[in-house]
PDB file of N, CA and C in Angstrom:
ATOM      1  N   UNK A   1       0.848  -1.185   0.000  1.00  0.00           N
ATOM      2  CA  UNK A   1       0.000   0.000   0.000  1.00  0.00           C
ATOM      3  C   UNK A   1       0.890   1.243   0.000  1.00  0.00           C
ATOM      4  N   UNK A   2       0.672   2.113  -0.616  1.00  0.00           N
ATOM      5  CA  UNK A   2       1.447   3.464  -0.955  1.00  0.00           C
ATOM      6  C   UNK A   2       0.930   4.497  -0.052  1.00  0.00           C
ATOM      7  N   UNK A   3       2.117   4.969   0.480  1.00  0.00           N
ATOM      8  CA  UNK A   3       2.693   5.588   1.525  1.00  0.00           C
ATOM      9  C   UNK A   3       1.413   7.036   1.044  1.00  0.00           C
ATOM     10  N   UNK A   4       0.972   7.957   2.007  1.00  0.00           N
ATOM     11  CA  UNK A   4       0.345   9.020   1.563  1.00  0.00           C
ATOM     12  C   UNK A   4       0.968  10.317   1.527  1.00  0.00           C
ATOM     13  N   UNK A   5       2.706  10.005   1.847  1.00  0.00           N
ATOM     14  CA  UNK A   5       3.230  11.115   1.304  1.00  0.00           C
ATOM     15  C   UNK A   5       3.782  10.599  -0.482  1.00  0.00           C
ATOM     16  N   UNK A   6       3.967   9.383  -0.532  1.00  0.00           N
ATOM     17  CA  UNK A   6       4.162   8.929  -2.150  1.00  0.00           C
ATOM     18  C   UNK A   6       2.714   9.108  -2.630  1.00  0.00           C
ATOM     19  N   UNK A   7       1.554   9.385  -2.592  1.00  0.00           N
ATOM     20  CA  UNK A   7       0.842   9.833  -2.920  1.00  0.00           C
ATOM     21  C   UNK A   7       0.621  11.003  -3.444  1.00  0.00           C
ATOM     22  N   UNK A   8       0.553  12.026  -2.331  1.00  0.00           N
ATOM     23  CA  UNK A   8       0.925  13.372  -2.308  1.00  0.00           C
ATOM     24  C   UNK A   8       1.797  14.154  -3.500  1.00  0.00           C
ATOM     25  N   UNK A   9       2.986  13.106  -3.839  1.00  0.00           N
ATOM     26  CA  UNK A   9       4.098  13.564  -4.230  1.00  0.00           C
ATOM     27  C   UNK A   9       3.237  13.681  -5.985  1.00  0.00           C
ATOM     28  N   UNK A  10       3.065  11.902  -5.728  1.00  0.00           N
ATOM     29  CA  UNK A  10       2.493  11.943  -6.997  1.00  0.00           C
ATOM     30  C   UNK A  10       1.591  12.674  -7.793  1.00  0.00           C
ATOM     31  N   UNK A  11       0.502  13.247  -6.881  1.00  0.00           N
ATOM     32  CA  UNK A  11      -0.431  14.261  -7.182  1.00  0.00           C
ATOM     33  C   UNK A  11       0.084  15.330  -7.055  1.00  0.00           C
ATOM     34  N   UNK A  12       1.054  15.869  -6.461  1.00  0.00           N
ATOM     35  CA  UNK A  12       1.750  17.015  -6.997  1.00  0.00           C
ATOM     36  C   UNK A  12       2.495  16.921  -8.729  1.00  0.00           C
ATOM     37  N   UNK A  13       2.831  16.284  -8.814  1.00  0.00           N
ATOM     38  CA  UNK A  13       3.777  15.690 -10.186  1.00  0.00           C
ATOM     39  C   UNK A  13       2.796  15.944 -11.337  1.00  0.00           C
ATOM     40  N   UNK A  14       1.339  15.397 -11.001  1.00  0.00           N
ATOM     41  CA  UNK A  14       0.477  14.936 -12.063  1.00  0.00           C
ATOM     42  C   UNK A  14      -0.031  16.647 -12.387  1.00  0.00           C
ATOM     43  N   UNK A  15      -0.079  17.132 -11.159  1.00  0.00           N
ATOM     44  CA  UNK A  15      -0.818  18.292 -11.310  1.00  0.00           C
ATOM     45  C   UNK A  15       0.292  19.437 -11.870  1.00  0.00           C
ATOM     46  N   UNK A  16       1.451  19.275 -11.866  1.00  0.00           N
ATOM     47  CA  UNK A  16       2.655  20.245 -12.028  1.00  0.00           C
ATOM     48  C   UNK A  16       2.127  20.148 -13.995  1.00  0.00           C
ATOM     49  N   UNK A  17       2.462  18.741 -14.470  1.00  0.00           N
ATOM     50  CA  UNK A  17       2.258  18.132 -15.244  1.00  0.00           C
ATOM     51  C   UNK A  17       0.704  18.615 -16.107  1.00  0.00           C
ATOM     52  N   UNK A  18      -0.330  18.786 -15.706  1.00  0.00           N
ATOM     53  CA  UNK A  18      -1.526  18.727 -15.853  1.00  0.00           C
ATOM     54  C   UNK A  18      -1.590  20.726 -16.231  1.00  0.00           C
ATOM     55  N   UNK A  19      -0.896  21.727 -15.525  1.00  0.00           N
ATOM     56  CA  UNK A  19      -0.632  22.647 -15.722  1.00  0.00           C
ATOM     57  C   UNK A  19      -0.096  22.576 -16.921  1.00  0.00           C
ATOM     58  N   UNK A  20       1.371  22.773 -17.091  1.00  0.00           N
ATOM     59  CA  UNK A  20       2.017  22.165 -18.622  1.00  0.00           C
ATOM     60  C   UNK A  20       1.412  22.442 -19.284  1.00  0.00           C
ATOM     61  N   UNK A  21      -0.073  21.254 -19.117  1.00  0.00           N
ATOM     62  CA  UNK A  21      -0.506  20.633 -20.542  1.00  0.00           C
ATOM     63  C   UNK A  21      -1.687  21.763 -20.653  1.00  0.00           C
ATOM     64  N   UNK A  22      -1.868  22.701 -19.753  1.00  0.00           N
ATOM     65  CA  UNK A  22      -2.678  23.704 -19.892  1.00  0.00           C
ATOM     66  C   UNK A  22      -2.075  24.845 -20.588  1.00  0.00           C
ATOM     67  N   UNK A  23      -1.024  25.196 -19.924  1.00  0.00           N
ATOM     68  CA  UNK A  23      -0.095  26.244 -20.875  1.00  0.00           C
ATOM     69  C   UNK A  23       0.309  25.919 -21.900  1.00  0.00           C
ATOM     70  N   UNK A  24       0.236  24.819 -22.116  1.00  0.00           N
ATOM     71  CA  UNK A  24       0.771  24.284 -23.858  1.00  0.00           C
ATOM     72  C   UNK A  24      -0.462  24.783 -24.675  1.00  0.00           C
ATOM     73  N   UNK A  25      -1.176  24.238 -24.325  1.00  0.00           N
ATOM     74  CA  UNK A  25      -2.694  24.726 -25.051  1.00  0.00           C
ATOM     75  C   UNK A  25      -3.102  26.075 -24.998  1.00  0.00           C
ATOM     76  N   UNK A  26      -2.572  27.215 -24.732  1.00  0.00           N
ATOM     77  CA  UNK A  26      -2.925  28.403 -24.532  1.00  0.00           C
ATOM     78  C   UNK A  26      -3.523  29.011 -23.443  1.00  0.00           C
ATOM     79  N   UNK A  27      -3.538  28.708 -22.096  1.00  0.00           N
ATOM     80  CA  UNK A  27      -4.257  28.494 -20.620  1.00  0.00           C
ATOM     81  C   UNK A  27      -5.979  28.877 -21.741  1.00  0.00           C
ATOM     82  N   UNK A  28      -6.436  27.586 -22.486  1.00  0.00           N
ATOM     83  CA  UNK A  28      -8.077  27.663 -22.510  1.00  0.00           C
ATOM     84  C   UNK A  28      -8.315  26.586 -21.244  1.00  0.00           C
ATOM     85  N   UNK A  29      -9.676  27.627 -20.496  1.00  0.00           N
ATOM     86  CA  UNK A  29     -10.281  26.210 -19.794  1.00  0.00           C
ATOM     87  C   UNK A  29     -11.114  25.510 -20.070  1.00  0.00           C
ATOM     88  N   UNK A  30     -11.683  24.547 -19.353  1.00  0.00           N
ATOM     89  CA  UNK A  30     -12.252  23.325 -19.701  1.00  0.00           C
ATOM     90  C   UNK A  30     -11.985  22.280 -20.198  1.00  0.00           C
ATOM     91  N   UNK A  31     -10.653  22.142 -19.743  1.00  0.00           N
ATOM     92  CA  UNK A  31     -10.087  20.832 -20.233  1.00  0.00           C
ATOM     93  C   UNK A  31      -9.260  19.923 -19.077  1.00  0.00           C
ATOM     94  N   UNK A  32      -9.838  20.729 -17.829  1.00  0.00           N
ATOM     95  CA  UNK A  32      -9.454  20.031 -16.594  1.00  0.00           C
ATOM     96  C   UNK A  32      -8.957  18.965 -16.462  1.00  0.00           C
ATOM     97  N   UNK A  33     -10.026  17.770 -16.449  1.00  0.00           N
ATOM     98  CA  UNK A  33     -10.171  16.571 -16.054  1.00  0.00           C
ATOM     99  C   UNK A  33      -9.238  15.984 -17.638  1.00  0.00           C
ATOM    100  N   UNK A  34      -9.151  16.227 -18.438  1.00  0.00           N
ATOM    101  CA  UNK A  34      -8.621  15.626 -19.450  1.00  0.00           C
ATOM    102  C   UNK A  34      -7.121  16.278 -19.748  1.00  0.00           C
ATOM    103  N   UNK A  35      -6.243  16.915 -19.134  1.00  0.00           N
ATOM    104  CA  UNK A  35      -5.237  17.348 -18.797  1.00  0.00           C
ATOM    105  C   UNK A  35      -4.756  16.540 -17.479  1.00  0.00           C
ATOM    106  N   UNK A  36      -5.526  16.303 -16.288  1.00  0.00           N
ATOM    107  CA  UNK A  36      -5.022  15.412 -15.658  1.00  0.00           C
ATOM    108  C   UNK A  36      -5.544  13.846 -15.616  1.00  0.00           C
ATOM    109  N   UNK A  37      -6.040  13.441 -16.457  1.00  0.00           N
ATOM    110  CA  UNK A  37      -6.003  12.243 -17.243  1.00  0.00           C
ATOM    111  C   UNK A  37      -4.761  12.001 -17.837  1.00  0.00           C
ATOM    112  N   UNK A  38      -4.161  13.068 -19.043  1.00  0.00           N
ATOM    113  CA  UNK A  38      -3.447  12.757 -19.884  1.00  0.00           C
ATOM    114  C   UNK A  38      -1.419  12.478 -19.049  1.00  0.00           C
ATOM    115  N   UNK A  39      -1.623  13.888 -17.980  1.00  0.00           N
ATOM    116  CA  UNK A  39      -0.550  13.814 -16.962  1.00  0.00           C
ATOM    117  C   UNK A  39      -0.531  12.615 -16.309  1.00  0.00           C
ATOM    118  N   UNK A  40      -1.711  12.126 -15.565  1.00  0.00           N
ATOM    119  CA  UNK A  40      -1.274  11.127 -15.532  1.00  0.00           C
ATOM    120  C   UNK A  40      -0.814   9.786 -16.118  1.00  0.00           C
ATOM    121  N   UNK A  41      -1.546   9.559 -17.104  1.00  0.00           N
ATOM    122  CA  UNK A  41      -1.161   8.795 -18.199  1.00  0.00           C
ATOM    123  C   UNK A  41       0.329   8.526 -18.643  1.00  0.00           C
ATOM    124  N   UNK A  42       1.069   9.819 -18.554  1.00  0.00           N
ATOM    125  CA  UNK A  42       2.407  10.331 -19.253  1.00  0.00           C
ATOM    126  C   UNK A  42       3.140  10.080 -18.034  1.00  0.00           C
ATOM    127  N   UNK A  43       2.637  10.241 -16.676  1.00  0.00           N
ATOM    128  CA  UNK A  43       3.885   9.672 -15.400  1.00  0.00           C
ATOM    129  C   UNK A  43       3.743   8.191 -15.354  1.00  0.00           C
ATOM    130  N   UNK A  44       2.539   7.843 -15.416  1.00  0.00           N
ATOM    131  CA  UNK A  44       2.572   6.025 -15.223  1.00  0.00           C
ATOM    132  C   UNK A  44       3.546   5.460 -16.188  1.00  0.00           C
ATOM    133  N   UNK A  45       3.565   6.284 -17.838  1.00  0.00           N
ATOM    134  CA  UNK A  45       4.378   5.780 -18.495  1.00  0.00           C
ATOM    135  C   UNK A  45       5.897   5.563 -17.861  1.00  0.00           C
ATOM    136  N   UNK A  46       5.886   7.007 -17.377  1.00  0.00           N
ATOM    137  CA  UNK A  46       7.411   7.039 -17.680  1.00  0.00           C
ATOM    138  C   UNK A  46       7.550   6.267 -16.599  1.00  0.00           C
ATOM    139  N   UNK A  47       7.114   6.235 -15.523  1.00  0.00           N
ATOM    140  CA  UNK A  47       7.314   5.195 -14.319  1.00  0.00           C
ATOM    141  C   UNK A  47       7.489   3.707 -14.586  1.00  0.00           C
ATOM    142  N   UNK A  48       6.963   3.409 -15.837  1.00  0.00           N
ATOM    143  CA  UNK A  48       6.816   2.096 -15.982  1.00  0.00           C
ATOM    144  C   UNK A  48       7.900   1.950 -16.881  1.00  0.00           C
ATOM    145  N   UNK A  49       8.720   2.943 -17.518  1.00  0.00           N
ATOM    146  CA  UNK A  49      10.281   2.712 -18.418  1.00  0.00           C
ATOM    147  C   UNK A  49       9.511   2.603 -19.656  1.00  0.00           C
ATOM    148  N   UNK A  50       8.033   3.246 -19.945  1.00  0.00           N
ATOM    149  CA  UNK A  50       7.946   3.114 -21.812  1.00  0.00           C
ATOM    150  C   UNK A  50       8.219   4.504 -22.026  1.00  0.00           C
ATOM    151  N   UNK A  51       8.027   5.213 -21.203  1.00  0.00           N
ATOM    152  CA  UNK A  51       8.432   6.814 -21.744  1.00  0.00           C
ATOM    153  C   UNK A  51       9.022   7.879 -21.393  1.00  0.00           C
ATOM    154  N   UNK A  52      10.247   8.308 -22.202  1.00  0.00           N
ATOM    155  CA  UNK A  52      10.837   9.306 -20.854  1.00  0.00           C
ATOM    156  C   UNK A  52       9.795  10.312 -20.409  1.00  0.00           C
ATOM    157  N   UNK A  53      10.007  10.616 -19.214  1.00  0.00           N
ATOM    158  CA  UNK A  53       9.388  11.781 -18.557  1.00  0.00           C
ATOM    159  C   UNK A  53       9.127  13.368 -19.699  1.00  0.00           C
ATOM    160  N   UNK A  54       8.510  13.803 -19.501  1.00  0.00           N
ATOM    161  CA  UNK A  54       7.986  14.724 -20.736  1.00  0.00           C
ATOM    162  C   UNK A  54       9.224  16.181 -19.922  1.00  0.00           C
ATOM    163  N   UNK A  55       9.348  16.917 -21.140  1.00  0.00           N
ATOM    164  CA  UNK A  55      10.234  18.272 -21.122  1.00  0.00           C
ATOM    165  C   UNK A  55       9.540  18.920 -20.146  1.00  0.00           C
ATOM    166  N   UNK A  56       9.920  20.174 -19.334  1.00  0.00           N
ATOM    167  CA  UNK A  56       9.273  20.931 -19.254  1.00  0.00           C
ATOM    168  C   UNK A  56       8.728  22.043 -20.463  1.00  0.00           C
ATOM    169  N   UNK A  57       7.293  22.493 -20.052  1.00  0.00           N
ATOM    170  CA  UNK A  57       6.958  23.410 -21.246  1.00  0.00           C
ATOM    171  C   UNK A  57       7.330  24.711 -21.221  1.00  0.00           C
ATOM    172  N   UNK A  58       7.541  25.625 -21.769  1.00  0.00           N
ATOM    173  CA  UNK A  58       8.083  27.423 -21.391  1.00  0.00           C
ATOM    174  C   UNK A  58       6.017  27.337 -21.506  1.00  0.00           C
ATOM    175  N   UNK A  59       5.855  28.464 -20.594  1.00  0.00           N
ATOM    176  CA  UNK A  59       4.524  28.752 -20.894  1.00  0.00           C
ATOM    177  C   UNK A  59       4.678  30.487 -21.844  1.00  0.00           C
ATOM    178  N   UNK A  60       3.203  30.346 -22.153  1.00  0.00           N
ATOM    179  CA  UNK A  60       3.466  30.791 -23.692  1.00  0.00           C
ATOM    180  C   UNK A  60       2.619  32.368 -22.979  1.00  0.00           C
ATOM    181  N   UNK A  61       3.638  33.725 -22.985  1.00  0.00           N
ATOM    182  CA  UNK A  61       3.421  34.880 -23.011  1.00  0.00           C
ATOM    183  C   UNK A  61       2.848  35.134 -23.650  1.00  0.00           C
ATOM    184  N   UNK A  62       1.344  35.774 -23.112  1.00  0.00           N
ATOM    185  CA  UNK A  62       0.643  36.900 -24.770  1.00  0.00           C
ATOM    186  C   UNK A  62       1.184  38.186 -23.891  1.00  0.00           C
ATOM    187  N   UNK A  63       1.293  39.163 -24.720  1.00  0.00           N
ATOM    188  CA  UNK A  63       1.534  40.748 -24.741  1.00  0.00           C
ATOM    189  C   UNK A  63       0.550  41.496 -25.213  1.00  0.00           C
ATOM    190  N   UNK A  64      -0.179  42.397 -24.437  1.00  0.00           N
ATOM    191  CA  UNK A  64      -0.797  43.518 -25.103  1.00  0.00           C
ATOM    192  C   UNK A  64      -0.584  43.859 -26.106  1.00  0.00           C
ATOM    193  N   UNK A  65      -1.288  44.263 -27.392  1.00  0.00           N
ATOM    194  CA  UNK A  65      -0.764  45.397 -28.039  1.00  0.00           C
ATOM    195  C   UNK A  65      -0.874  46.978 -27.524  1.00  0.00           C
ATOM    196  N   UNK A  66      -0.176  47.368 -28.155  1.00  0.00           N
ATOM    197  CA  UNK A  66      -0.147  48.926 -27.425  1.00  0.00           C
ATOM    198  C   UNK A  66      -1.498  49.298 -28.455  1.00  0.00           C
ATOM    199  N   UNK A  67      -2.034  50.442 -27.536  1.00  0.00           N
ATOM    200  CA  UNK A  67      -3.363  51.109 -27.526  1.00  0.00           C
ATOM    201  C   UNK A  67      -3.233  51.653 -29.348  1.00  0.00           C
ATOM    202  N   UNK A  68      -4.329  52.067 -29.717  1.00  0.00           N
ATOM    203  CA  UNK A  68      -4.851  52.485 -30.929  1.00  0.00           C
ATOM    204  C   UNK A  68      -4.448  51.022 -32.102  1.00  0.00           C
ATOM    205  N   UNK A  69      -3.717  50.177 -31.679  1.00  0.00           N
ATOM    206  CA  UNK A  69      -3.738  49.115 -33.057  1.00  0.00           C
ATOM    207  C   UNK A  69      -5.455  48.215 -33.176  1.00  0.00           C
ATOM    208  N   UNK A  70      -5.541  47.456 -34.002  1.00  0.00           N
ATOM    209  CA  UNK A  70      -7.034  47.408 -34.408  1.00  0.00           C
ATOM    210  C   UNK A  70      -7.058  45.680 -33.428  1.00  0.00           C
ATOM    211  N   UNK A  71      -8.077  45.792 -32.819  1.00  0.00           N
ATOM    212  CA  UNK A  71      -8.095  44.424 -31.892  1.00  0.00           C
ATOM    213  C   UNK A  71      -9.556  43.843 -32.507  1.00  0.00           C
ATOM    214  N   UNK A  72      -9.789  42.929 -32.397  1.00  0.00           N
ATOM    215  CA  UNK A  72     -10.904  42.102 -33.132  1.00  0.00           C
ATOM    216  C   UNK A  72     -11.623  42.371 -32.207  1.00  0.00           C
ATOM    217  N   UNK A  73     -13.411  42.394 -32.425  1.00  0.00           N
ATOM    218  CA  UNK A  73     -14.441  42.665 -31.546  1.00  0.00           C
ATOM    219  C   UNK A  73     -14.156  41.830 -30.780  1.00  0.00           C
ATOM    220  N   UNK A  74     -14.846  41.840 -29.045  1.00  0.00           N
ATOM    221  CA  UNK A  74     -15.043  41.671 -27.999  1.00  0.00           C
ATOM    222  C   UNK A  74     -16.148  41.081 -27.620  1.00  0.00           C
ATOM    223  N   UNK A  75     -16.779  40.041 -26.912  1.00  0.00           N
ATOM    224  CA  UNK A  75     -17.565  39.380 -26.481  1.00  0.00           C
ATOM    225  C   UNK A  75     -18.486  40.168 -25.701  1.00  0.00           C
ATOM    226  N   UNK A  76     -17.075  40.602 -24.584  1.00  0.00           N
ATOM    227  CA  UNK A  76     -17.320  40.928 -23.649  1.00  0.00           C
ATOM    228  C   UNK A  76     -18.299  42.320 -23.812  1.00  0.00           C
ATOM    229  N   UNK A  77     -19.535  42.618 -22.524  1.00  0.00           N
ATOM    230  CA  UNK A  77     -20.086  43.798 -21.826  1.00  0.00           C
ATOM    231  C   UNK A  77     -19.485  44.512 -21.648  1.00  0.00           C
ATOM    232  N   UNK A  78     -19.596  45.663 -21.733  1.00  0.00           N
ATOM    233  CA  UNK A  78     -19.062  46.118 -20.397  1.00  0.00           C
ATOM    234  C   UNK A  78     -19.906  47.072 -19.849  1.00  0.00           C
TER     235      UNK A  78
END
């Protein structure tokens, strides 16, 4: 039976992991549960010697544009 700090650890890992796979994708949400599906998926691998452990990702900066350039309509109220 696995220890509940090897637990812990692991759900930290999956979730470090599960982020990643959020910033890879552009932080869209709603893809929760299927980001830490896939993290975990990708540690069991590598735990089990079929896959190395995945890179870390750079997460992906958007930048403002500076004021007066033309921005696509808005959803949003305001």
């Amino acid at each position: 039976m696995p220890n509940s700090n090897d637990a812990t650890t692991r759900n930290e890992a999956i979730a470090k992991r599960a982020y990643e796979l959020y910033l890879q994708r552009g932080s869209v949400s709603g893809h929760e549960l299927d980001d830490w599906l896939e993290a975990e998926a990708e540690l069991s691998r590598a735990a089990a010697g079929d896959a190395p452990h995945p890179a870390a990702v750079q997460p992906v900066v958007r930048r403002r544009s500076p004021r007066g350039d033309a921005h696509p309509p808005s959803n949003r109220r305001i």
